[in-house]
C-alpha atoms as a PDB file:
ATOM      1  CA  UNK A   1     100.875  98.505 134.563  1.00  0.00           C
ATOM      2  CA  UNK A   2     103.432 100.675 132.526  1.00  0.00           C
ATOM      3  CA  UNK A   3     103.296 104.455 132.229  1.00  0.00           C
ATOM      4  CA  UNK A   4     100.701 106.049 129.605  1.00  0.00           C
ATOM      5  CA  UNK A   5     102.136 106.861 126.321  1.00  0.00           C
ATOM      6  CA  UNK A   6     102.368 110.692 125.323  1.00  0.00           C
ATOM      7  CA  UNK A   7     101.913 111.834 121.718  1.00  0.00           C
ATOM      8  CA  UNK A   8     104.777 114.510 122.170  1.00  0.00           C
ATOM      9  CA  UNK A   9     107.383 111.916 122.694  1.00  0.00           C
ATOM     10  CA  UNK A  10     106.463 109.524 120.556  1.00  0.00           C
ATOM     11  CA  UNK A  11     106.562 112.591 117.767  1.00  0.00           C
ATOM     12  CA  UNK A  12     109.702 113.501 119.466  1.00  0.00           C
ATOM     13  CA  UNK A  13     111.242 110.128 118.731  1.00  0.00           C
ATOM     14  CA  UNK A  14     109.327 109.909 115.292  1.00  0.00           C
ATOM     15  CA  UNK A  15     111.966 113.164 114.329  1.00  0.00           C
ATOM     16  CA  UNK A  16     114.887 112.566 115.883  1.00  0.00           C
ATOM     17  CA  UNK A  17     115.137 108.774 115.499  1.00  0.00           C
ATOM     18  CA  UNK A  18     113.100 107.728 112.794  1.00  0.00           C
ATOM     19  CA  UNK A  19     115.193 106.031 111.038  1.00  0.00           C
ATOM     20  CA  UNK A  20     115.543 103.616 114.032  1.00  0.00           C
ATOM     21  CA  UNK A  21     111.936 103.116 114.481  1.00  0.00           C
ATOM     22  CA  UNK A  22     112.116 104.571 117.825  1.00  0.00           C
ATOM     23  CA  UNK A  23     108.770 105.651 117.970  1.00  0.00           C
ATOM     24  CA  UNK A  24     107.336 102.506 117.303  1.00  0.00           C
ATOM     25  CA  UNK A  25     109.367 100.727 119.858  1.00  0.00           C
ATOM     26  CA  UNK A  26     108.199 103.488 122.722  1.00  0.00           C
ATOM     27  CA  UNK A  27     104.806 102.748 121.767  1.00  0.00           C
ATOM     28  CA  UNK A  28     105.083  98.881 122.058  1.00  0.00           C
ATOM     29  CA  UNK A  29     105.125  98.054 118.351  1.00  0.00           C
ATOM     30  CA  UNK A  30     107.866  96.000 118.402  1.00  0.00           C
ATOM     31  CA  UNK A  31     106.890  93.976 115.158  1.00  0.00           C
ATOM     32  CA  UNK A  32     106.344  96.980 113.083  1.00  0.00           C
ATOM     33  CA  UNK A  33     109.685  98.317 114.213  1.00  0.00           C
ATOM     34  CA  UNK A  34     111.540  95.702 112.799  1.00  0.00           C
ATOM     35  CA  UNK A  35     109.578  94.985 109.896  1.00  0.00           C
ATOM     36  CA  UNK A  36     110.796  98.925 109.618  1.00  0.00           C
ATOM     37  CA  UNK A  37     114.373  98.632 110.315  1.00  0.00           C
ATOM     38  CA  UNK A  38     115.092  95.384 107.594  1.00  0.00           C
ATOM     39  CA  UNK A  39     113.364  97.783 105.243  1.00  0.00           C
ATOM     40  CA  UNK A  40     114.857 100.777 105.859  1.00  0.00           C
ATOM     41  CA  UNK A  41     118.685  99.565 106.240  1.00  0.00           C
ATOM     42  CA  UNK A  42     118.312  97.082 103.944  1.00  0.00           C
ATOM     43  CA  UNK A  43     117.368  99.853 101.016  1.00  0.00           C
ATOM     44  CA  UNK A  44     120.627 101.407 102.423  1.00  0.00           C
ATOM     45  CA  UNK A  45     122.650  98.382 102.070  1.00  0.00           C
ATOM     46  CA  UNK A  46     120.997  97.386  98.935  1.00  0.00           C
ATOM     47  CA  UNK A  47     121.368 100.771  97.550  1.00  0.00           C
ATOM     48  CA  UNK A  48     124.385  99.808  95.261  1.00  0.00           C
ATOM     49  CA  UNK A  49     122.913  96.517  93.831  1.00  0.00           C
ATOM     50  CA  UNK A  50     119.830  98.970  92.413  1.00  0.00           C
ATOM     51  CA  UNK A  51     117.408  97.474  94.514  1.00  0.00           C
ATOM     52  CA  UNK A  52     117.653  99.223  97.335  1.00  0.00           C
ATOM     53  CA  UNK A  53     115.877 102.544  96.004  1.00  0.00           C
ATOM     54  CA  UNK A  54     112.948 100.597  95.397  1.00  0.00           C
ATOM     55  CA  UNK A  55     113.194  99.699  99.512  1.00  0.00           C
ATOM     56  CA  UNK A  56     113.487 103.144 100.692  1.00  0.00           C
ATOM     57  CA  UNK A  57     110.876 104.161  98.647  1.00  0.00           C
ATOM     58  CA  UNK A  58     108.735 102.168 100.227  1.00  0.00           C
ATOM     59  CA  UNK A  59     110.108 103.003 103.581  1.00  0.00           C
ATOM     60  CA  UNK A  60     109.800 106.516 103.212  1.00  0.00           C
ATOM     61  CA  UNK A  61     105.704 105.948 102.541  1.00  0.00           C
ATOM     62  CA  UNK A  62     105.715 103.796 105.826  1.00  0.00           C
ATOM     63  CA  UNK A  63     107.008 106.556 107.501  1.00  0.00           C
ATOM     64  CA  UNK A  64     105.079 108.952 106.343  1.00  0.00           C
ATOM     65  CA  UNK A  65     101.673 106.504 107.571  1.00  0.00           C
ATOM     66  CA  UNK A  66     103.452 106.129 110.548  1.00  0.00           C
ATOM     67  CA  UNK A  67     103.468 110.292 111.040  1.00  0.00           C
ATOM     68  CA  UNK A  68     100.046 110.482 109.905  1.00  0.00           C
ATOM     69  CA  UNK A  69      98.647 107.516 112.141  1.00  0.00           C
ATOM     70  CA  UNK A  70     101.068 108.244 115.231  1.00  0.00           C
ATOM     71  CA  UNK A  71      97.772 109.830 117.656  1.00  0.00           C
ATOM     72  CA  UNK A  72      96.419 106.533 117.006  1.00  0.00           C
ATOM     73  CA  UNK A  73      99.026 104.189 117.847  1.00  0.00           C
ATOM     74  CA  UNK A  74      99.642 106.327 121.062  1.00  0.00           C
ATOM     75  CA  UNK A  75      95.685 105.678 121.974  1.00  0.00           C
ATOM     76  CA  UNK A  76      95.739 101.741 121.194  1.00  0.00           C
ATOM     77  CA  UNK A  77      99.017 100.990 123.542  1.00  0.00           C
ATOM     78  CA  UNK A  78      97.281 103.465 125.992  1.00  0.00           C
ATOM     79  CA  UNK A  79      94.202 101.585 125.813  1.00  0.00           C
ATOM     80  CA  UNK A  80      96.367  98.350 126.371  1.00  0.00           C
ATOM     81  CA  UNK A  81      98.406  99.295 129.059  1.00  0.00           C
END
């Protein structure tokens, strides 16, 4: 059985390391993290080909569901662990 989650980390990790999905891998949410990440630094990479704007748009309104639905998340792998 693995430790119970706590919402201050995983708000902790949401601000600090965000951009690396960090909260969603502390939480267990390993598919979501990635999904995260390809968006994310892809929009970076792509940046200069013009599509990439369009990618970190839509990262940046992941993250903010992510901030908003973070108590949640924290409950669900609690509830699984």
């Amino acid at each position: 059985m693995s430790a119970e989650k706590s919402n201050r980390i995983a708000y902790l990790y949401f601000w600090l390391l965000g951009g690396f999905s960090a909260h969603n891998f502390y939480l267990g949410r390993t598919g979501p993290a990635l999904g995260f990440l390809a968006l994310y630094w892809g929009g970076w990479v792509l940046t200069p080909f013009g599509v990439g704007l369009a990618l970190l748009a839509g990262a940046v309104i992941w993250l903010v569901r992510d901030l908003l639905a973070i108590r949640r998340y924290v409950s669900a792998a609690n509830a699984t662990s």
